[in-house]
PDB file of N, CA and C in Angstrom:
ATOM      1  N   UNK A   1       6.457  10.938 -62.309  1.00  0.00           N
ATOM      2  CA  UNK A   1       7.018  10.337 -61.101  1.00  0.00           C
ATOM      3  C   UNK A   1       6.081  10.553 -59.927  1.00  0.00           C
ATOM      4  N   UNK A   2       5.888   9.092 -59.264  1.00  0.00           N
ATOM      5  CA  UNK A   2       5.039   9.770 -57.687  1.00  0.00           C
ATOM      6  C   UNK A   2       5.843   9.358 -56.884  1.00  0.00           C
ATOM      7  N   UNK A   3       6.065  11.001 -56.749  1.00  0.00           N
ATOM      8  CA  UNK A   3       7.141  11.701 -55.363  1.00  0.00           C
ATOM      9  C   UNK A   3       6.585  12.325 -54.493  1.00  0.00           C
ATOM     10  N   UNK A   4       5.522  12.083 -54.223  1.00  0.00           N
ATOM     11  CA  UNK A   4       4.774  12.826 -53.056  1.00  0.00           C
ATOM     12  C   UNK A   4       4.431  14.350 -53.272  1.00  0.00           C
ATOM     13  N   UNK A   5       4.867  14.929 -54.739  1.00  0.00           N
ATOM     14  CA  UNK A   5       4.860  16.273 -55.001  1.00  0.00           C
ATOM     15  C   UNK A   5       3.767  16.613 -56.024  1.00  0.00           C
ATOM     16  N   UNK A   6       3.958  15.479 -57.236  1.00  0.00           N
ATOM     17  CA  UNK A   6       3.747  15.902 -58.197  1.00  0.00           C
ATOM     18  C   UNK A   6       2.184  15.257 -58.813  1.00  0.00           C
ATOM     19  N   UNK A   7       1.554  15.801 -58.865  1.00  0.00           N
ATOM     20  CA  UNK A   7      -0.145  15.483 -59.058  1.00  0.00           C
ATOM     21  C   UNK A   7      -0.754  15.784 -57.618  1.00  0.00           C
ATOM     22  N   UNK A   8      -0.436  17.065 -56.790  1.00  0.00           N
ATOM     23  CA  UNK A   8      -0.895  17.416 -55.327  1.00  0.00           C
ATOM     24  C   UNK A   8      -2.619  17.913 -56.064  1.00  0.00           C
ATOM     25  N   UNK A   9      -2.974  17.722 -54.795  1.00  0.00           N
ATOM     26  CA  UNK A   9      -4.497  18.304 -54.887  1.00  0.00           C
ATOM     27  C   UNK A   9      -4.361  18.865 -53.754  1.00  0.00           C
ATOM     28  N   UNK A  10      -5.516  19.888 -53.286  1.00  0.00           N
ATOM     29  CA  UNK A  10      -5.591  20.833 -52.192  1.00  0.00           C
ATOM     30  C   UNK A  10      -6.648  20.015 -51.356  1.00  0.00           C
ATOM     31  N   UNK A  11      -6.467  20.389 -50.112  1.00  0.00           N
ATOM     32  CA  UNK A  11      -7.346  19.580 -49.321  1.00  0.00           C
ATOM     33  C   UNK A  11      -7.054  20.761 -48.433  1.00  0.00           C
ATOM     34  N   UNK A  12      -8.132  21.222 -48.116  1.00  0.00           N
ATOM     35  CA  UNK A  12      -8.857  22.320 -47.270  1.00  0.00           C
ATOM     36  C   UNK A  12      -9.384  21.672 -46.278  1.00  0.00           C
ATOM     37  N   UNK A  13      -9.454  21.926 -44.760  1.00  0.00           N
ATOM     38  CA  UNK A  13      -9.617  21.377 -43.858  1.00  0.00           C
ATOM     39  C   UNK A  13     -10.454  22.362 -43.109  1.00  0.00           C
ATOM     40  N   UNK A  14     -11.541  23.094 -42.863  1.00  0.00           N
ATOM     41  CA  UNK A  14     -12.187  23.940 -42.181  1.00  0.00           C
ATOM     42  C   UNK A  14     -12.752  22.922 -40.316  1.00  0.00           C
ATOM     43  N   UNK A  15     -12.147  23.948 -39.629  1.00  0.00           N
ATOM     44  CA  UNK A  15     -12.422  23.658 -37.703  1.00  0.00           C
ATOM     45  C   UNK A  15     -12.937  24.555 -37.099  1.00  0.00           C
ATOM     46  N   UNK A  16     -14.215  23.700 -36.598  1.00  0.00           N
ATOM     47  CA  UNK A  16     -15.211  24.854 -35.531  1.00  0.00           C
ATOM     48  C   UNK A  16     -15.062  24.262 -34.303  1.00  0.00           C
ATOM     49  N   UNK A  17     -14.542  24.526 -33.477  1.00  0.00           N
ATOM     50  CA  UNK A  17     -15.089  23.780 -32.176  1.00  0.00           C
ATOM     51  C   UNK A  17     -15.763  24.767 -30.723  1.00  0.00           C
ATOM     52  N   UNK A  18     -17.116  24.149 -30.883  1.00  0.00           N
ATOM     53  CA  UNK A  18     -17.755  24.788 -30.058  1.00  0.00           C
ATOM     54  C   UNK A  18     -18.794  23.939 -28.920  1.00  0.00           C
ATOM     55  N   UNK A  19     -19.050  24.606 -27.939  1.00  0.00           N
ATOM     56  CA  UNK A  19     -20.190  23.929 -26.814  1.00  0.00           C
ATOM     57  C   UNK A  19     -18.609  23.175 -25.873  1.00  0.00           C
ATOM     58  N   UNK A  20     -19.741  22.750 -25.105  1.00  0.00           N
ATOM     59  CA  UNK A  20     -18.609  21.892 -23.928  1.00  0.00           C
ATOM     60  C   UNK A  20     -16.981  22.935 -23.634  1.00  0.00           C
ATOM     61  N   UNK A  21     -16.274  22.017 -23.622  1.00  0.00           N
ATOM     62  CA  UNK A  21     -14.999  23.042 -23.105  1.00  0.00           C
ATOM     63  C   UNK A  21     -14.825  24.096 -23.965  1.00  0.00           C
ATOM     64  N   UNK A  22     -15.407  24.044 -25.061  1.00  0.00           N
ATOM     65  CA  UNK A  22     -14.427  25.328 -25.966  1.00  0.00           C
ATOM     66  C   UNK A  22     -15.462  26.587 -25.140  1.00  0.00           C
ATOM     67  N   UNK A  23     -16.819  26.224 -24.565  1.00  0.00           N
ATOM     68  CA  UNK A  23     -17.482  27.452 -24.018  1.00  0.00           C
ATOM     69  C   UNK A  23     -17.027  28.533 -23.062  1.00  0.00           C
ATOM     70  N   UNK A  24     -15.636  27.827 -22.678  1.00  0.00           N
ATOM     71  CA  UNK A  24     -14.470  28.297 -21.638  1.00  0.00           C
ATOM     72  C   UNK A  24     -14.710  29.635 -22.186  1.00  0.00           C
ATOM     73  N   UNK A  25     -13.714  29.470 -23.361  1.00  0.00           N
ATOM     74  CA  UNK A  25     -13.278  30.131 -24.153  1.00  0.00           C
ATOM     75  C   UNK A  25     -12.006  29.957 -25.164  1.00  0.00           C
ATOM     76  N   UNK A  26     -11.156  30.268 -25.994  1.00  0.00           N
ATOM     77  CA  UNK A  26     -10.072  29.782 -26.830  1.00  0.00           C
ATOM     78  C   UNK A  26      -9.284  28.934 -25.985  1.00  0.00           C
ATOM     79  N   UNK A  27      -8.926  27.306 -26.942  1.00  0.00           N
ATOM     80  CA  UNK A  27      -8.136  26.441 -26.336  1.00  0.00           C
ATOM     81  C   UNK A  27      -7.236  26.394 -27.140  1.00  0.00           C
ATOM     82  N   UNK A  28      -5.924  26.242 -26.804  1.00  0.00           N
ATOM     83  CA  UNK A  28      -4.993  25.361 -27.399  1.00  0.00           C
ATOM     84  C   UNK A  28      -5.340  24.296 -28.555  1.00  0.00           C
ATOM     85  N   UNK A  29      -5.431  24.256 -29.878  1.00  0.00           N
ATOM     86  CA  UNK A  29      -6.011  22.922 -30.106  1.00  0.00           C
ATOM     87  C   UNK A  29      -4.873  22.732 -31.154  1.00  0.00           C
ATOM     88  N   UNK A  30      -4.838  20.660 -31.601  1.00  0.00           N
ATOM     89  CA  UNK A  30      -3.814  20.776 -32.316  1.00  0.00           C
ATOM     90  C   UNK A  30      -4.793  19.716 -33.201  1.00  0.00           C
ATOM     91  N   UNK A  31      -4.063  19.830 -34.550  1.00  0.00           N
ATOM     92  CA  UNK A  31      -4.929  18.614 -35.915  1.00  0.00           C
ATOM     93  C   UNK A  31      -4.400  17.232 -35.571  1.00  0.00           C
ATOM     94  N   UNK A  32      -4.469  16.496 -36.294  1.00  0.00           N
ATOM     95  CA  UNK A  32      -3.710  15.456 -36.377  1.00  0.00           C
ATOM     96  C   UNK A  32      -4.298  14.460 -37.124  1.00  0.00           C
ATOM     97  N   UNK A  33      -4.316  13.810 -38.395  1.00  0.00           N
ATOM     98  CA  UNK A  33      -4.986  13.027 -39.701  1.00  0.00           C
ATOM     99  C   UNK A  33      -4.572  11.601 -38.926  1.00  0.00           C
ATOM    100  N   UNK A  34      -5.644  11.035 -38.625  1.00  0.00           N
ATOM    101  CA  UNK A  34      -5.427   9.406 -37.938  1.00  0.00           C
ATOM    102  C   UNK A  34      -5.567   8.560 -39.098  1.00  0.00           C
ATOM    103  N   UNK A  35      -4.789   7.061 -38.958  1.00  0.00           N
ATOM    104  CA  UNK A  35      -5.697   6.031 -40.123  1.00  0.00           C
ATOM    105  C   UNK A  35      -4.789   5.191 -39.445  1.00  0.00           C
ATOM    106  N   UNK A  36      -5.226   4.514 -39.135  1.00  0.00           N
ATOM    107  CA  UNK A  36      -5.246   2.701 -38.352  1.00  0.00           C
ATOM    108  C   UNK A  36      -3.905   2.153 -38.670  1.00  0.00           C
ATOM    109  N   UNK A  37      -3.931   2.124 -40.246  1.00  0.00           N
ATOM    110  CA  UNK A  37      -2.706   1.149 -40.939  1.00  0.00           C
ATOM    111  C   UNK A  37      -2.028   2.251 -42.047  1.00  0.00           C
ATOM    112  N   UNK A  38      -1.183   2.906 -41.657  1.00  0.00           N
ATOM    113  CA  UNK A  38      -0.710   3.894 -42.899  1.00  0.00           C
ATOM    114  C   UNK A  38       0.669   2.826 -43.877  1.00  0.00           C
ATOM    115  N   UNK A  39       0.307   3.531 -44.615  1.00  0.00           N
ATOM    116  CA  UNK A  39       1.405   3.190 -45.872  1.00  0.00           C
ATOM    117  C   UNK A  39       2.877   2.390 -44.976  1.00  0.00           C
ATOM    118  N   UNK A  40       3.699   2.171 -46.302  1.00  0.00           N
ATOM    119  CA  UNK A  40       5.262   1.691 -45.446  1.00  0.00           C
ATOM    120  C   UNK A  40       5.788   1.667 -44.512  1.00  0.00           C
ATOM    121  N   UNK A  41       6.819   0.983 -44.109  1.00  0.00           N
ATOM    122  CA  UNK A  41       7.191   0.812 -42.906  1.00  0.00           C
ATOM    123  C   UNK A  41       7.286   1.588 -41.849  1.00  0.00           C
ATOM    124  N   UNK A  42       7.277   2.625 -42.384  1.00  0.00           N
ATOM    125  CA  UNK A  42       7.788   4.230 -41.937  1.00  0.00           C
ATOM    126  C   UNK A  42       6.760   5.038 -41.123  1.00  0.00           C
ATOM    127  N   UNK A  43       5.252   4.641 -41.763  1.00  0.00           N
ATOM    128  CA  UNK A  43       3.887   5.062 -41.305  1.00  0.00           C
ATOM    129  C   UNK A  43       4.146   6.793 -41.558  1.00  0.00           C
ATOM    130  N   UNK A  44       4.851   7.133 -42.496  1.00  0.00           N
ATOM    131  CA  UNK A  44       4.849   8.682 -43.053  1.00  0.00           C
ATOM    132  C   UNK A  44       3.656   9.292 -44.180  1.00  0.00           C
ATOM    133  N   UNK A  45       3.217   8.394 -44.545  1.00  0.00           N
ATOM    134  CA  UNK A  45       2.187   8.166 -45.635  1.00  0.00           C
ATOM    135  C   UNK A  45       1.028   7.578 -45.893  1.00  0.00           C
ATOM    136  N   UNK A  46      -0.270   8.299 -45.600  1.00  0.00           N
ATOM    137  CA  UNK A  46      -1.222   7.451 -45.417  1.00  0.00           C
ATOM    138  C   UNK A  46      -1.504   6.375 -46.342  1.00  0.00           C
ATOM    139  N   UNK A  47      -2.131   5.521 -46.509  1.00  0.00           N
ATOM    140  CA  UNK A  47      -2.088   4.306 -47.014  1.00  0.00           C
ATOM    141  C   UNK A  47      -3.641   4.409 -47.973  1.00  0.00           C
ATOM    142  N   UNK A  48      -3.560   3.750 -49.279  1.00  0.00           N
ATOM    143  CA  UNK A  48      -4.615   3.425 -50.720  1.00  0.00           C
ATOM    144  C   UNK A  48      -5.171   2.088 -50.629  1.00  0.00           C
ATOM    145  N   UNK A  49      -6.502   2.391 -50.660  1.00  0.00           N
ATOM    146  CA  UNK A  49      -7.397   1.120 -51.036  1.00  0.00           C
ATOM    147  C   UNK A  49      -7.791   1.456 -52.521  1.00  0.00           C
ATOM    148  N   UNK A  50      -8.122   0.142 -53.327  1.00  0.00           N
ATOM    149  CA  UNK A  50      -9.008  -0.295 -54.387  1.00  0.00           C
ATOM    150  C   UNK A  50      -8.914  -1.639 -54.565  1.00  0.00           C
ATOM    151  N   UNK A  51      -9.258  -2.182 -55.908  1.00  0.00           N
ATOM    152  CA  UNK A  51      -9.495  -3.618 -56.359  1.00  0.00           C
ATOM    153  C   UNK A  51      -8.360  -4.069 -56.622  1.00  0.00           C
ATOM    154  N   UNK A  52      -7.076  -3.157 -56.919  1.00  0.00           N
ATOM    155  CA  UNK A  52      -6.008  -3.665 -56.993  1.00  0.00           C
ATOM    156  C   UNK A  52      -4.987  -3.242 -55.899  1.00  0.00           C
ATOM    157  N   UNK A  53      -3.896  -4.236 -55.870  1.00  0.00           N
ATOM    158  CA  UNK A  53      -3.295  -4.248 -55.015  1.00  0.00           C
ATOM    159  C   UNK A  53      -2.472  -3.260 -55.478  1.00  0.00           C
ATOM    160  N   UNK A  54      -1.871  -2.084 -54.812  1.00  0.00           N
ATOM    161  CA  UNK A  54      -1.296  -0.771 -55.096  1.00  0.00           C
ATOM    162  C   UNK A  54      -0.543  -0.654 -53.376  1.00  0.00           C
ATOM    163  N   UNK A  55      -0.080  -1.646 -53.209  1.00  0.00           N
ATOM    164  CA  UNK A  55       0.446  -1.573 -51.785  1.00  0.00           C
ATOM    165  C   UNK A  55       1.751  -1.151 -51.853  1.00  0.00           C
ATOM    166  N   UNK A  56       2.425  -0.896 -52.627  1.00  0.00           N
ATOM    167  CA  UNK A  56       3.719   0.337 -53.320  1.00  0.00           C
ATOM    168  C   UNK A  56       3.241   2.086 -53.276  1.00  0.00           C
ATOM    169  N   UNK A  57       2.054   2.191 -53.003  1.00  0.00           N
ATOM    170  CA  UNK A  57       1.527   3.145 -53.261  1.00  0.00           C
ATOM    171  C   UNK A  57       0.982   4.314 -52.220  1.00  0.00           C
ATOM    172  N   UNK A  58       1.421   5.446 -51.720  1.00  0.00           N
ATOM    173  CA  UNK A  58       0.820   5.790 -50.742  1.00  0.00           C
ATOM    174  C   UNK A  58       0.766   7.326 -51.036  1.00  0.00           C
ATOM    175  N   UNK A  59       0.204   8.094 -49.996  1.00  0.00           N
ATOM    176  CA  UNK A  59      -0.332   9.518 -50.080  1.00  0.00           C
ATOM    177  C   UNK A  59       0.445  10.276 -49.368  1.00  0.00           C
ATOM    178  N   UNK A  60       1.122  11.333 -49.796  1.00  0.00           N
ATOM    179  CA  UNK A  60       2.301  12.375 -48.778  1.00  0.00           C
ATOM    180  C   UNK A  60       1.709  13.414 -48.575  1.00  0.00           C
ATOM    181  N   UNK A  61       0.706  14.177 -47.524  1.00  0.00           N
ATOM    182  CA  UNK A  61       0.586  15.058 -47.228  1.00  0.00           C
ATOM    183  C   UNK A  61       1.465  15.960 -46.689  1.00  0.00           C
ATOM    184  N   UNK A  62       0.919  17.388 -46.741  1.00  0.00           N
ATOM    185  CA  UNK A  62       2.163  18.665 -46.275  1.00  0.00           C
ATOM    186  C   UNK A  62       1.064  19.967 -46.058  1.00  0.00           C
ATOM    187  N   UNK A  63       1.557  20.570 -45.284  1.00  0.00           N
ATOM    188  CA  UNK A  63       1.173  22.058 -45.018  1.00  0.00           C
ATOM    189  C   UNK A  63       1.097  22.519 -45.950  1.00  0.00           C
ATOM    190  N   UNK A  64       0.927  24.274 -45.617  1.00  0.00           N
ATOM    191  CA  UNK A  64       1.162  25.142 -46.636  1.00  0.00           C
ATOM    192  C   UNK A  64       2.493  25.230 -46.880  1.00  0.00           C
ATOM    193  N   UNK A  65       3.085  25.799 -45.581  1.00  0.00           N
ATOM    194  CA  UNK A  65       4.695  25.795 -45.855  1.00  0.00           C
ATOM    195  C   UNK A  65       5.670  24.812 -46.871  1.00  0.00           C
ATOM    196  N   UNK A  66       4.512  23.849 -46.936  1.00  0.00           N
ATOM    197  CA  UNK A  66       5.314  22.116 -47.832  1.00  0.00           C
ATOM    198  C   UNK A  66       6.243  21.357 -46.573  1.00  0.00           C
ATOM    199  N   UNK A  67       6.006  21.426 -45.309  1.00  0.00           N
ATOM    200  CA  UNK A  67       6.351  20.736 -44.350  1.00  0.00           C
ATOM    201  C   UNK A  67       5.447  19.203 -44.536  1.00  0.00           C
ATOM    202  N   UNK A  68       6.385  17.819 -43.798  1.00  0.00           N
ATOM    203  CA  UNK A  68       5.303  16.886 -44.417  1.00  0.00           C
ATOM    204  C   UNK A  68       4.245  17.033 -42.840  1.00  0.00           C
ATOM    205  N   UNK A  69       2.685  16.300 -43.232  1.00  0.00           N
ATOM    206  CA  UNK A  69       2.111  16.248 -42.314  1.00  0.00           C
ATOM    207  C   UNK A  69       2.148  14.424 -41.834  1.00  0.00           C
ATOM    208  N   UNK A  70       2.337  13.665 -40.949  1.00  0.00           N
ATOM    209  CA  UNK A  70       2.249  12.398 -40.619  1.00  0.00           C
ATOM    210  C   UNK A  70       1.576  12.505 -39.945  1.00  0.00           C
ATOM    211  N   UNK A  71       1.065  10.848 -40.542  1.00  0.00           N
ATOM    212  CA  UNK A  71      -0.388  10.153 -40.211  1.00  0.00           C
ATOM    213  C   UNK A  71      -0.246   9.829 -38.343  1.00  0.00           C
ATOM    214  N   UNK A  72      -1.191  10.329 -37.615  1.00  0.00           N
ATOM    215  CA  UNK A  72      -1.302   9.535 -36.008  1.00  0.00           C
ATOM    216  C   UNK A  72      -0.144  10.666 -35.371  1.00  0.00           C
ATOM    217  N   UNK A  73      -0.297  12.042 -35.857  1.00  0.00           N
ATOM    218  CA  UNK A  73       0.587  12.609 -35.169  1.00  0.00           C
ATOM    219  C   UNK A  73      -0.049  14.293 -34.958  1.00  0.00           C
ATOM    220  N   UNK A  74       0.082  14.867 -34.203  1.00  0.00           N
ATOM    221  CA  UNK A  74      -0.541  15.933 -33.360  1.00  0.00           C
ATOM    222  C   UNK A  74      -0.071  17.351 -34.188  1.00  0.00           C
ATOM    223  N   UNK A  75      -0.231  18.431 -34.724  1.00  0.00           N
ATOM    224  CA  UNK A  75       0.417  19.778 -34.739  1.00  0.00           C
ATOM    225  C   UNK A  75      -0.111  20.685 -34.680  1.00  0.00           C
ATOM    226  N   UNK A  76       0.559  22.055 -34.354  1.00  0.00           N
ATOM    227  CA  UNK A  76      -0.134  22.885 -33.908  1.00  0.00           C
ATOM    228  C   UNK A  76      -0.460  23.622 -35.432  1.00  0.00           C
ATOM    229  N   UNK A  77      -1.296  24.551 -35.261  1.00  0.00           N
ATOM    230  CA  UNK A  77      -1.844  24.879 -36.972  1.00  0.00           C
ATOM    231  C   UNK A  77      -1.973  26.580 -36.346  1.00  0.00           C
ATOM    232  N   UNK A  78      -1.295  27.064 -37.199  1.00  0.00           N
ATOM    233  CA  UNK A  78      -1.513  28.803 -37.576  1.00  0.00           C
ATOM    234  C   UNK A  78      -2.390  29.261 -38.043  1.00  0.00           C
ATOM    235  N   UNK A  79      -2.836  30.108 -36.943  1.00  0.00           N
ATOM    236  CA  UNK A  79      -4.224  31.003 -38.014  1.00  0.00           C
ATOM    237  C   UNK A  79      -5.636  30.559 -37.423  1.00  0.00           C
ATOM    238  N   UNK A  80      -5.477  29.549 -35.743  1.00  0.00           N
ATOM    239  CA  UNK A  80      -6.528  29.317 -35.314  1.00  0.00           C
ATOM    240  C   UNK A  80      -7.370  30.732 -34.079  1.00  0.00           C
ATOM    241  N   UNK A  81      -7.966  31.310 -34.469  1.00  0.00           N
ATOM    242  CA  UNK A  81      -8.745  32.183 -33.321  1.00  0.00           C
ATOM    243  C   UNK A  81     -10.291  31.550 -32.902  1.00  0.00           C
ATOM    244  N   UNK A  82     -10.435  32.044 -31.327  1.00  0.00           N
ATOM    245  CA  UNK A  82     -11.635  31.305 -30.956  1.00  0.00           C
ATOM    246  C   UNK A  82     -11.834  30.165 -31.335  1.00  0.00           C
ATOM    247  N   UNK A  83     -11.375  29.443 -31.345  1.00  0.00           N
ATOM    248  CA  UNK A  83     -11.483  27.888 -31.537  1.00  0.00           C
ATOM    249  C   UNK A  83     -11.730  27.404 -33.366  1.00  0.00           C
ATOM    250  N   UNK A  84     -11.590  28.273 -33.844  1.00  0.00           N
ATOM    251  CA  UNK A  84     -11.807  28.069 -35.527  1.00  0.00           C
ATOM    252  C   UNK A  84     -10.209  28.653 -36.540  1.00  0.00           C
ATOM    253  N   UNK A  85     -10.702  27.629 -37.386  1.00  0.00           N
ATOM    254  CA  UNK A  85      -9.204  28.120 -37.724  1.00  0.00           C
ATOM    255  C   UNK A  85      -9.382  27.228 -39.530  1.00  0.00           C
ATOM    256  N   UNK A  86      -8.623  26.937 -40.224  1.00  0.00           N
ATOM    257  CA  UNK A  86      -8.203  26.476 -41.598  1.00  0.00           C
ATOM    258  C   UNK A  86      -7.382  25.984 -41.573  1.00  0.00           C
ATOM    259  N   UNK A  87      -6.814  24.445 -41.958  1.00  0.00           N
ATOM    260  CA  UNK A  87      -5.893  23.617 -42.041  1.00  0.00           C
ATOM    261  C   UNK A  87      -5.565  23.277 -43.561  1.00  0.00           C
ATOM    262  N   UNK A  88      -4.891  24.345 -44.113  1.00  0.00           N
ATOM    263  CA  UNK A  88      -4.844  23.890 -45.811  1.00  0.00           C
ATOM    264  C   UNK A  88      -3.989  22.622 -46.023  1.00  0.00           C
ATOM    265  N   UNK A  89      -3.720  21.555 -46.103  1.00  0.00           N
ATOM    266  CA  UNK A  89      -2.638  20.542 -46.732  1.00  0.00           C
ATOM    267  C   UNK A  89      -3.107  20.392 -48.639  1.00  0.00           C
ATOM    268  N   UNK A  90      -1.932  19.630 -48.633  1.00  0.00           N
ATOM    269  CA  UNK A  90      -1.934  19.191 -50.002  1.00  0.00           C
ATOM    270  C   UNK A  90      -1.804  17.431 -49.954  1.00  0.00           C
ATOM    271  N   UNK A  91      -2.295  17.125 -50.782  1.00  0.00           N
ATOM    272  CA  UNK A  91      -2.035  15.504 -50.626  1.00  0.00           C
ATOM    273  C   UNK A  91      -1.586  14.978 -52.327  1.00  0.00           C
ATOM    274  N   UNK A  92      -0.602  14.342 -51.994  1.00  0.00           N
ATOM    275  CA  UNK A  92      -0.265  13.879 -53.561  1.00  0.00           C
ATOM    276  C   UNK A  92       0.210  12.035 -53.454  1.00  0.00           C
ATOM    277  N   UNK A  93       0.431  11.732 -54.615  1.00  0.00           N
ATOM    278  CA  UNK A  93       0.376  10.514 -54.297  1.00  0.00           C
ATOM    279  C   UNK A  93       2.259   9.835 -54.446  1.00  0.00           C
ATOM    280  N   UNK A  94       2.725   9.208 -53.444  1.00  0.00           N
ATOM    281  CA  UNK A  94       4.117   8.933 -53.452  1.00  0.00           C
ATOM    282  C   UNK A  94       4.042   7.004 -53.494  1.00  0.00           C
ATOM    283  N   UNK A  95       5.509   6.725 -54.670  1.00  0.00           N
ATOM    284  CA  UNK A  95       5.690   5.101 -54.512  1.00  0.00           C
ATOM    285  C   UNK A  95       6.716   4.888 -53.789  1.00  0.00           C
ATOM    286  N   UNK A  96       6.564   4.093 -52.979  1.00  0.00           N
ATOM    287  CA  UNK A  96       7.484   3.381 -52.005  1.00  0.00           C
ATOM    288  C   UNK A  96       8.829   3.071 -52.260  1.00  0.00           C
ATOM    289  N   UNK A  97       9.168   2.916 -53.759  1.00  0.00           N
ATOM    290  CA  UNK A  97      10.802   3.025 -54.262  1.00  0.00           C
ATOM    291  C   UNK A  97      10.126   4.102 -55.072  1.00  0.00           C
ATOM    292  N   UNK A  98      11.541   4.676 -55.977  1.00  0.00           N
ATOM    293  CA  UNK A  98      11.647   5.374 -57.401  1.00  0.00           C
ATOM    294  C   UNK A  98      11.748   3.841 -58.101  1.00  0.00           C
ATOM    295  N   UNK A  99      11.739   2.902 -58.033  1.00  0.00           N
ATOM    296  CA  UNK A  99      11.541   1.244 -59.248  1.00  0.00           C
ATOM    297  C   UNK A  99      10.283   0.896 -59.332  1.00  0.00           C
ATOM    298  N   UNK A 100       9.220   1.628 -57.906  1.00  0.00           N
ATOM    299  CA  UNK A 100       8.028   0.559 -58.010  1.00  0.00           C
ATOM    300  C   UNK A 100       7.448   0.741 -59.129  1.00  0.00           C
ATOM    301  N   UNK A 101       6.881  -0.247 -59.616  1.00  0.00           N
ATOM    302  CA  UNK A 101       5.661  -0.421 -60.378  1.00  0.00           C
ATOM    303  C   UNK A 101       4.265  -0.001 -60.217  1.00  0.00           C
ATOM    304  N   UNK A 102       3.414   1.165 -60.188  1.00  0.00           N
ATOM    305  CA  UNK A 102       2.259   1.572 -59.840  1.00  0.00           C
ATOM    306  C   UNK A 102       1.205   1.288 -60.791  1.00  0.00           C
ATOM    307  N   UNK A 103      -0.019  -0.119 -60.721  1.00  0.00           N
ATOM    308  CA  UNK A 103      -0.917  -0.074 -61.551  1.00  0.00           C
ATOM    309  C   UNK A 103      -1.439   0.770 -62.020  1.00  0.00           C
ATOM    310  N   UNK A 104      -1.811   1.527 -63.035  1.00  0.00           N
ATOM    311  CA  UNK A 104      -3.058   2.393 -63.102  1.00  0.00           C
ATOM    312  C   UNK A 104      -4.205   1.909 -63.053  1.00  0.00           C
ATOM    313  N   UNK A 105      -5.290   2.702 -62.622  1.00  0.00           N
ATOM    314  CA  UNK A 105      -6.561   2.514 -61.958  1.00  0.00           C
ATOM    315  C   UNK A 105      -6.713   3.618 -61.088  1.00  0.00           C
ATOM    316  N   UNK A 106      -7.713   2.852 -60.615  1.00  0.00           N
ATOM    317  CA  UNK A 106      -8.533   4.191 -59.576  1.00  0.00           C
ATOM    318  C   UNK A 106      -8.371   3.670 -58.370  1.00  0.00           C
ATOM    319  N   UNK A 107      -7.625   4.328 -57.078  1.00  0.00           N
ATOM    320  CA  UNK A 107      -7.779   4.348 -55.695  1.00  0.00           C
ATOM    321  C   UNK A 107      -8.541   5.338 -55.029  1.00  0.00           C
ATOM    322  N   UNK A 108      -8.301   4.855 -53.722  1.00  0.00           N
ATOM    323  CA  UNK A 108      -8.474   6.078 -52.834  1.00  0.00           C
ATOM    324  C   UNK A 108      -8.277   6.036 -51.738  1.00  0.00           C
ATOM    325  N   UNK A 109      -7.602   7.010 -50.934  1.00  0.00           N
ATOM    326  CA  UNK A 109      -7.271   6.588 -49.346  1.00  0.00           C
ATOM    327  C   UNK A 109      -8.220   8.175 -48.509  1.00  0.00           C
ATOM    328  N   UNK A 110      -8.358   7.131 -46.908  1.00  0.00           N
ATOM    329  CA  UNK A 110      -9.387   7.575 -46.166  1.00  0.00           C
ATOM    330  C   UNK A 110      -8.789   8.032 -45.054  1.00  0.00           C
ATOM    331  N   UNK A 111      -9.005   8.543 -44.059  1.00  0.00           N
ATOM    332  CA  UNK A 111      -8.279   9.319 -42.507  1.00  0.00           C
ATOM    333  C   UNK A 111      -9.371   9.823 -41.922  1.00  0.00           C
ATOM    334  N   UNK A 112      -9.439  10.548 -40.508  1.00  0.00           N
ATOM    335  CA  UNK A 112     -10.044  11.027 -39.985  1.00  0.00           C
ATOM    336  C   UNK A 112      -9.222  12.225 -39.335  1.00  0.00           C
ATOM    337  N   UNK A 113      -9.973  13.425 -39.210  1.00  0.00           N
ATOM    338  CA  UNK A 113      -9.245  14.339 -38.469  1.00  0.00           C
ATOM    339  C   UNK A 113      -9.646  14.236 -36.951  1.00  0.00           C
ATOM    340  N   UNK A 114      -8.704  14.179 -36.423  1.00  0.00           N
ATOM    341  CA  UNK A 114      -8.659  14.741 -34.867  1.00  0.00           C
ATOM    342  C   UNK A 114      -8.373  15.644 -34.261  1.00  0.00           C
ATOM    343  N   UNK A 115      -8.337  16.518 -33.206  1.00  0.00           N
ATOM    344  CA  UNK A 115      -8.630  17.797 -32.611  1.00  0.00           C
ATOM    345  C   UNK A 115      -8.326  17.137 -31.428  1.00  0.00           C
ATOM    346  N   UNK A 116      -6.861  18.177 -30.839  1.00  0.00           N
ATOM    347  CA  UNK A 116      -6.431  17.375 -29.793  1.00  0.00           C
ATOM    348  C   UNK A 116      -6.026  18.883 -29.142  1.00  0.00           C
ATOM    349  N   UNK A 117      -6.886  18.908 -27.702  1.00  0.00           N
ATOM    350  CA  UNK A 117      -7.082  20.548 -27.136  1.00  0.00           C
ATOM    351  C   UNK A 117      -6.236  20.196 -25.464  1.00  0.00           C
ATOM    352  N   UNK A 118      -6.189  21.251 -25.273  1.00  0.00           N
ATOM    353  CA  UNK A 118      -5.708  22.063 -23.372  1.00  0.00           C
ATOM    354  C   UNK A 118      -6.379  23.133 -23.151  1.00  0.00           C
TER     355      UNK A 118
END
């Protein structure tokens, strides 16, 4: 079943931020995984490219805790000192019903991290 749980992979996220404002000294900073067009209506799930259409198909990230993480949205992350810190998520792959139909094949979906400081 893809329930957003089951086939997770680890995705390790390592943050340095240094020069310019962080030379202050420790900021406030928060993550936040951007992508343009995320998955379903909902935009909870980042969204899969390949050759086939897999548009039933999307990616559920989560913390460590297993909190979910959403796409285009800001949080604060534990465990950041001096401006460096570790953002562990997990990413697994979730279908848009429990009926959809998921081709097999090979995808892959893309994001960018952002770093959003005070």
């Amino acid at each position: 079943r893809l329930n957003g749980t089951n086939y997770s992979q680890n995705v390790p996220i390592h943050v340095k931020c240094e020069g310019g404002s962080f030379a202050q000294g420790a900021l406030n900073i928060k993550l936040g995984i951007q992508q343009a067009n995320p998955a379903f209506d909902d935009g909870k799930y980042l969204s899969t490219q390949g050759t086939t259409d897999r548009s039933e198909l999307g990616i559920a990230l989560r913390d460590r805790q297993g909190n979910p993480v959403a796409p285009n949205t800001f949080y604060n992350v534990p465990g950041f000192a001096n401006n460096e810190g570790d953002w562990n998520l997990t990413a697994a792959p979730v279908a848009k019903y429990t009926t959809s139909v998921i081709p097999e094949g090979e995808f892959h979906a893309s994001a960018t991290v952002v770093a959003e400081f005070q």
